[in-house]
C-alpha atoms as a PDB file:
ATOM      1  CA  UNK A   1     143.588 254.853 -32.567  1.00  0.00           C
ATOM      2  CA  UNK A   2     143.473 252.370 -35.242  1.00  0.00           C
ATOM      3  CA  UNK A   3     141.639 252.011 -38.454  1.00  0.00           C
ATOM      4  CA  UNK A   4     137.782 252.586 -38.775  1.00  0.00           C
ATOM      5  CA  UNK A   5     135.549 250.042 -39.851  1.00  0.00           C
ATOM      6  CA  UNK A   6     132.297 251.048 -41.619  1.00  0.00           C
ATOM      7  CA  UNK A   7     129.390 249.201 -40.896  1.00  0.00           C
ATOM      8  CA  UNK A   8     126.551 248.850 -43.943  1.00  0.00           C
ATOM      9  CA  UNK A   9     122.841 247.994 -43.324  1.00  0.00           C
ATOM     10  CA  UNK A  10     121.241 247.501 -46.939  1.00  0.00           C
ATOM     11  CA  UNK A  11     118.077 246.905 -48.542  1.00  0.00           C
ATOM     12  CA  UNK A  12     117.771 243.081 -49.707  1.00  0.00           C
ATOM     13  CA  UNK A  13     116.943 244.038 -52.879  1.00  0.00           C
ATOM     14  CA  UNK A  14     120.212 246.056 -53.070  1.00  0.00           C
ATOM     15  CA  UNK A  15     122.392 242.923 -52.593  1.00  0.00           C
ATOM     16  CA  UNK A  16     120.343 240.544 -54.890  1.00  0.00           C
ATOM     17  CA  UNK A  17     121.088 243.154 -57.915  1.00  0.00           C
ATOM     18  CA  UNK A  18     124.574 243.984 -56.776  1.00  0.00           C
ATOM     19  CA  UNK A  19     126.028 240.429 -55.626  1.00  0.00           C
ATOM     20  CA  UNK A  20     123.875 238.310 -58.662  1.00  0.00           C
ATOM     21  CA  UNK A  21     126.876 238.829 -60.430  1.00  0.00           C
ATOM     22  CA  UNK A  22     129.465 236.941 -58.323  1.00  0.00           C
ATOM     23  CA  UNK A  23     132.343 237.274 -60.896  1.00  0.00           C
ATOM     24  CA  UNK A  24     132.049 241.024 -61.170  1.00  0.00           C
ATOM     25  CA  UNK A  25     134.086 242.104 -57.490  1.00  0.00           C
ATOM     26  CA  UNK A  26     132.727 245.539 -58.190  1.00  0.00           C
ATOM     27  CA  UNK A  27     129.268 244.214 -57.352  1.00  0.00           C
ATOM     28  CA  UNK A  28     130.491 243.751 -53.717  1.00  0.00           C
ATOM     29  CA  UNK A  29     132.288 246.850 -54.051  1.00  0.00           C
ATOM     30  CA  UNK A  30     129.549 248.878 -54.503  1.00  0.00           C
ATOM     31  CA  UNK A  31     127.802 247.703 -51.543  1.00  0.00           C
ATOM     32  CA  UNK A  32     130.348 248.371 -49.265  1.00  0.00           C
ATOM     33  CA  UNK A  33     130.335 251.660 -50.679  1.00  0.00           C
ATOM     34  CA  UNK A  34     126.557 252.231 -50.163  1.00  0.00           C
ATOM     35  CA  UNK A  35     126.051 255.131 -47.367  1.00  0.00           C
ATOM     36  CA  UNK A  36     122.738 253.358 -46.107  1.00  0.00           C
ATOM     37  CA  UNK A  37     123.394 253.007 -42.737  1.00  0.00           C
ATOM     38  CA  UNK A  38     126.993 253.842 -40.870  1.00  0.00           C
ATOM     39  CA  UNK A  39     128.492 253.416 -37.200  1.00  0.00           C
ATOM     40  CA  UNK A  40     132.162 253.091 -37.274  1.00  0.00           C
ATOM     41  CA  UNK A  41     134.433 250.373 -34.980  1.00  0.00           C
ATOM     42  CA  UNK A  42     137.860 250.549 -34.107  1.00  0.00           C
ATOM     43  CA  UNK A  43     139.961 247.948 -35.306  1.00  0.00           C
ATOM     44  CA  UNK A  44     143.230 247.043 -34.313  1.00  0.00           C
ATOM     45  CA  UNK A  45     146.567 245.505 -35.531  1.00  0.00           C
ATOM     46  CA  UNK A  46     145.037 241.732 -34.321  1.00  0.00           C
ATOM     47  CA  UNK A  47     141.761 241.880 -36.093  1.00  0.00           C
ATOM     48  CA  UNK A  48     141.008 239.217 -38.644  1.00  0.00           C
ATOM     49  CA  UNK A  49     138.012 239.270 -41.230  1.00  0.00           C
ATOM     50  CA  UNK A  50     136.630 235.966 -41.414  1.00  0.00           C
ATOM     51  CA  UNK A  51     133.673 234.860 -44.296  1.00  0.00           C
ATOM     52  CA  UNK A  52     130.910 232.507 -43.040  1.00  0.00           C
ATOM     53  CA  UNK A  53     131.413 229.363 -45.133  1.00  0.00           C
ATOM     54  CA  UNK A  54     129.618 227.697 -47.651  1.00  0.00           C
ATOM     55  CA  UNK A  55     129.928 223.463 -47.414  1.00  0.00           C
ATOM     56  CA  UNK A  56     131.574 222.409 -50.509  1.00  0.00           C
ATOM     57  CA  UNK A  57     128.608 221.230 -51.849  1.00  0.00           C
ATOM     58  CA  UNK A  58     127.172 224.407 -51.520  1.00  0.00           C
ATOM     59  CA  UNK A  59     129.672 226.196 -53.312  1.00  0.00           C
ATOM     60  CA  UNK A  60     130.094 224.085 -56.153  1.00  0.00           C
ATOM     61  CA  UNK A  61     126.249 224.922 -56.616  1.00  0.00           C
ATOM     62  CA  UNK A  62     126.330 228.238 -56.112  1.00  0.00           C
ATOM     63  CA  UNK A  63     129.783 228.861 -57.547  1.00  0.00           C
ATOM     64  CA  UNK A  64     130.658 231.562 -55.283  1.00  0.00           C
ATOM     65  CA  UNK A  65     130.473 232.012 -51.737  1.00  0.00           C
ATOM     66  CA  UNK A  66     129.138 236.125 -51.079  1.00  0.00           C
ATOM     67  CA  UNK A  67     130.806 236.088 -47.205  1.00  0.00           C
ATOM     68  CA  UNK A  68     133.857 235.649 -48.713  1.00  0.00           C
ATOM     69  CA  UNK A  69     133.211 238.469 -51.542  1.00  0.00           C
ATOM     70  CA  UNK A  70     132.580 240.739 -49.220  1.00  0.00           C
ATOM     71  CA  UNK A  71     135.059 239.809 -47.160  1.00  0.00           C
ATOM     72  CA  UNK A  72     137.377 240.284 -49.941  1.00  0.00           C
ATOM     73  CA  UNK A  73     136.422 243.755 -50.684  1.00  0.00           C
ATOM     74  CA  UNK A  74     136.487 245.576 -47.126  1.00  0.00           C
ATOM     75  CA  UNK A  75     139.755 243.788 -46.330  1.00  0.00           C
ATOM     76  CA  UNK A  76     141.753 245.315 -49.420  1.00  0.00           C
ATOM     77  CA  UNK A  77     139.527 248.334 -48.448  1.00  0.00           C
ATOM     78  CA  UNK A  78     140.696 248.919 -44.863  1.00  0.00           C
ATOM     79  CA  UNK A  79     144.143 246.905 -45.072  1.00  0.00           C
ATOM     80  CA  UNK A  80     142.852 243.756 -42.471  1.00  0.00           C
ATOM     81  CA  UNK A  81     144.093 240.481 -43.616  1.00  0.00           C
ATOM     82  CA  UNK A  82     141.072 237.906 -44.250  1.00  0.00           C
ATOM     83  CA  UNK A  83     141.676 234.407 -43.714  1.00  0.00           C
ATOM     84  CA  UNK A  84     138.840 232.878 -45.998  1.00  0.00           C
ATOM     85  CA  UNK A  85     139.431 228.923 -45.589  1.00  0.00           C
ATOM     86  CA  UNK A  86     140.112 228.991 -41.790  1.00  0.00           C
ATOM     87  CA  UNK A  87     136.317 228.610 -40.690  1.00  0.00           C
ATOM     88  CA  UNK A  88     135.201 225.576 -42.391  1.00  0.00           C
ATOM     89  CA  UNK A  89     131.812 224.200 -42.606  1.00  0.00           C
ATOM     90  CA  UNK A  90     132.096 220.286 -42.470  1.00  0.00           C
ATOM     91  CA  UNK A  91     128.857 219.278 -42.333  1.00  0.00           C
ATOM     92  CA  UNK A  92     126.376 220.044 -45.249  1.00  0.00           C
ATOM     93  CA  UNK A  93     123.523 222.155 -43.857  1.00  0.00           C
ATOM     94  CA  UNK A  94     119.630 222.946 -45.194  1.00  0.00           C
ATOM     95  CA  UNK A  95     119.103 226.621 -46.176  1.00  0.00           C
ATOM     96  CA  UNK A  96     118.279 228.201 -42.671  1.00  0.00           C
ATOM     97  CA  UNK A  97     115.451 230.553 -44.333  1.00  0.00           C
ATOM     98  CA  UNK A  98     113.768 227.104 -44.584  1.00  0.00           C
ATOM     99  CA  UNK A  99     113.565 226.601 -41.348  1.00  0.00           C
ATOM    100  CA  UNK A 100     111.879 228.174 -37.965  1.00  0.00           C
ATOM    101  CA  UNK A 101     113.988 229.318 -35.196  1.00  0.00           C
ATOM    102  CA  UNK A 102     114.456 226.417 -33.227  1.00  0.00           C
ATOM    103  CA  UNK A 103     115.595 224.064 -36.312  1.00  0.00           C
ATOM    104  CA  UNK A 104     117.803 226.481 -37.604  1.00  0.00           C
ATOM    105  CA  UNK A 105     119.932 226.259 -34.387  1.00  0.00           C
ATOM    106  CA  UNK A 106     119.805 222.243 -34.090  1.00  0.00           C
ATOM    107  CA  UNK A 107     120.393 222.767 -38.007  1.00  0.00           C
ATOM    108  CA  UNK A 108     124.067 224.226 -37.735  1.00  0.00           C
ATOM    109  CA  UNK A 109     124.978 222.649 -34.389  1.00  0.00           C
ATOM    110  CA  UNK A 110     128.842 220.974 -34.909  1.00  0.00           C
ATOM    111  CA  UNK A 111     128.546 222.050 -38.696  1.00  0.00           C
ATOM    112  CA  UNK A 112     131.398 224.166 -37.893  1.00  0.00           C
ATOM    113  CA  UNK A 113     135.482 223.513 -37.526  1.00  0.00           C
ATOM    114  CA  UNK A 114     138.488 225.636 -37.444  1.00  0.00           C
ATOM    115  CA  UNK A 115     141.175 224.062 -40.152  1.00  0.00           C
ATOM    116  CA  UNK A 116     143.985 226.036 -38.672  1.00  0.00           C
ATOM    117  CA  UNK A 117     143.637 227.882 -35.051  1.00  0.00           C
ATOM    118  CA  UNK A 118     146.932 229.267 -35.228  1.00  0.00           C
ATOM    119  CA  UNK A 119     145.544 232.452 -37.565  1.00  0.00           C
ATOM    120  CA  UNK A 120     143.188 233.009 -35.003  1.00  0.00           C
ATOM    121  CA  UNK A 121     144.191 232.918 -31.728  1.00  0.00           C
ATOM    122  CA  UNK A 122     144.462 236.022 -29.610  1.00  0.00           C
ATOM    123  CA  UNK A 123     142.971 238.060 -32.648  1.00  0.00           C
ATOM    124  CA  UNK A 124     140.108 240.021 -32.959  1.00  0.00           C
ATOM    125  CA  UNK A 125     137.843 238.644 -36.028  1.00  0.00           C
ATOM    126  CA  UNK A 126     135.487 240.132 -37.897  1.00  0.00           C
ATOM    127  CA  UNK A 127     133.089 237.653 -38.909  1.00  0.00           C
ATOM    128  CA  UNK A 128     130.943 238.337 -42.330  1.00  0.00           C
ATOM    129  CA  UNK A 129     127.479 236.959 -42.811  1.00  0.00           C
ATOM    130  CA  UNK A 130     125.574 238.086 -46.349  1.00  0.00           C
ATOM    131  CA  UNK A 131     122.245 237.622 -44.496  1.00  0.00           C
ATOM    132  CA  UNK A 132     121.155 237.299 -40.711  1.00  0.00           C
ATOM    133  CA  UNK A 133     118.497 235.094 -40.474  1.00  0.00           C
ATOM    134  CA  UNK A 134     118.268 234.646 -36.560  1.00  0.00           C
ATOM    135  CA  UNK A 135     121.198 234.617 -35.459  1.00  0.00           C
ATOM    136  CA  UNK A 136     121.925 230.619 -35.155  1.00  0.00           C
ATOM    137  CA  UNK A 137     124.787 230.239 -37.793  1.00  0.00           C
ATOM    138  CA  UNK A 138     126.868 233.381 -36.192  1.00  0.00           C
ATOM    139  CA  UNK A 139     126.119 232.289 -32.988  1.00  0.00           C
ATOM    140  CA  UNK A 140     127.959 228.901 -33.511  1.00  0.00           C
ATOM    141  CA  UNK A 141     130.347 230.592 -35.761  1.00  0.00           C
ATOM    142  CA  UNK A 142     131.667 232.973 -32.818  1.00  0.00           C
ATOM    143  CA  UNK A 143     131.510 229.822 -30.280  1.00  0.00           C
ATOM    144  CA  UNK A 144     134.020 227.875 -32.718  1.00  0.00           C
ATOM    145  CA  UNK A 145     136.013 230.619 -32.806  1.00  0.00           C
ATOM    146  CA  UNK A 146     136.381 231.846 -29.333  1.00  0.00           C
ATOM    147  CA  UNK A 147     136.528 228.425 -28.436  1.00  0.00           C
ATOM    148  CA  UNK A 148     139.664 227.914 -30.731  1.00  0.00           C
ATOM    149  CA  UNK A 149     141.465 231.237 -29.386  1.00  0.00           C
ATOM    150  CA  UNK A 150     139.943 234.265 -30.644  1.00  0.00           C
ATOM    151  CA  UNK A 151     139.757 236.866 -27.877  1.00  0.00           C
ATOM    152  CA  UNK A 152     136.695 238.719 -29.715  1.00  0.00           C
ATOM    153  CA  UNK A 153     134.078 237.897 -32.492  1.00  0.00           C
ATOM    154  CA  UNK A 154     132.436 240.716 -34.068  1.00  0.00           C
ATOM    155  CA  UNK A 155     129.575 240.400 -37.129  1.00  0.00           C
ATOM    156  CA  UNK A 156     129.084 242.095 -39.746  1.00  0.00           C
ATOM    157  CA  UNK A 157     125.844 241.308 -42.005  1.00  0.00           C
ATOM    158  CA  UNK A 158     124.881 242.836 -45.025  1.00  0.00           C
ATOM    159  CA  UNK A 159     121.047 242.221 -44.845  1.00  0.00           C
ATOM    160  CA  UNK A 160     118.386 240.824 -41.935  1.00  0.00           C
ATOM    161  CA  UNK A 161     115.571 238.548 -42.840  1.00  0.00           C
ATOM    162  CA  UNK A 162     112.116 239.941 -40.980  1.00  0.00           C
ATOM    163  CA  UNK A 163     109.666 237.355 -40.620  1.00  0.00           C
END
């Protein structure tokens, strides 16, 4: 059997104070850390983490992109390689937490592109999201990448927003 993967369900709150501080990689360390809520998955030799992704604009904004901090931190933690810049987001989005369900999936629909489909095909990824909202932006996450050769999509989310 392979590695184990841990699985974290936090408190919002918990990720606002830890992850505020985007240029402190502890913050997302301690997260991953936090024994809140565990199930463990196996993962194999092919299994890829993969960060949501910000649009540029976004990030220049923001200044950090918290997908791909976590990302960062459980794939040193568990040895998986994480290919940050292969899921792109090419189309600049509204917030999705602005927006009711049906919007939100019209909102992200073709916002999404792989840049290279090479890294991903026949692997297993591991997709991070910071926050599920309902679902939309995963869902056409894991359709871009099964449609570009990934044999499995798995999410992981750190938070869930509850209307």
């Amino acid at each position: 059997m392979g590695k184990r993967l841990t699985e974290l369900a936090l408190q919002s709150s918990l990720i606002e104070r830890t992850l505020q501080n985007a240029h402190n990689p502890a913050a997302a360390d301690t997260v991953w850390g936090c024994p809140a809520h565990r199930a463990d998955t196996a993962v194999s030799a092919q299994t890829v983490i993969i960060p949501v992704p910000l649009h540029v604009k976004r990030l220049r904004k923001r200044e950090f992109n918290q997908s791909a901090i976590i990302s960062s931190v459980i794939g040193k933690k568990y040895g998986i390689p994480v290919a940050a810049n292969t899921l792109m987001r090419h189309r600049h989005t509204k917030p999705q937490v602005e927006l009711d369900g049906r919007d939100r999936k019209e909102n992200v629909a073709g916002a999404f592109s792989v840049d290279n489909q090479k890294l991903i095909e026949g692997k297993e990824i591991i997709l991070i999201d910071d926050v599920y909202t309902s679902g939309s932006t995963i869902n056409e996450c894991s359709k871009v990448l099964k449609k570009n050769g990934a044999v499995k999509v798995y999410v992981i989310t750190i938070a869930r927003m509850v209307d």
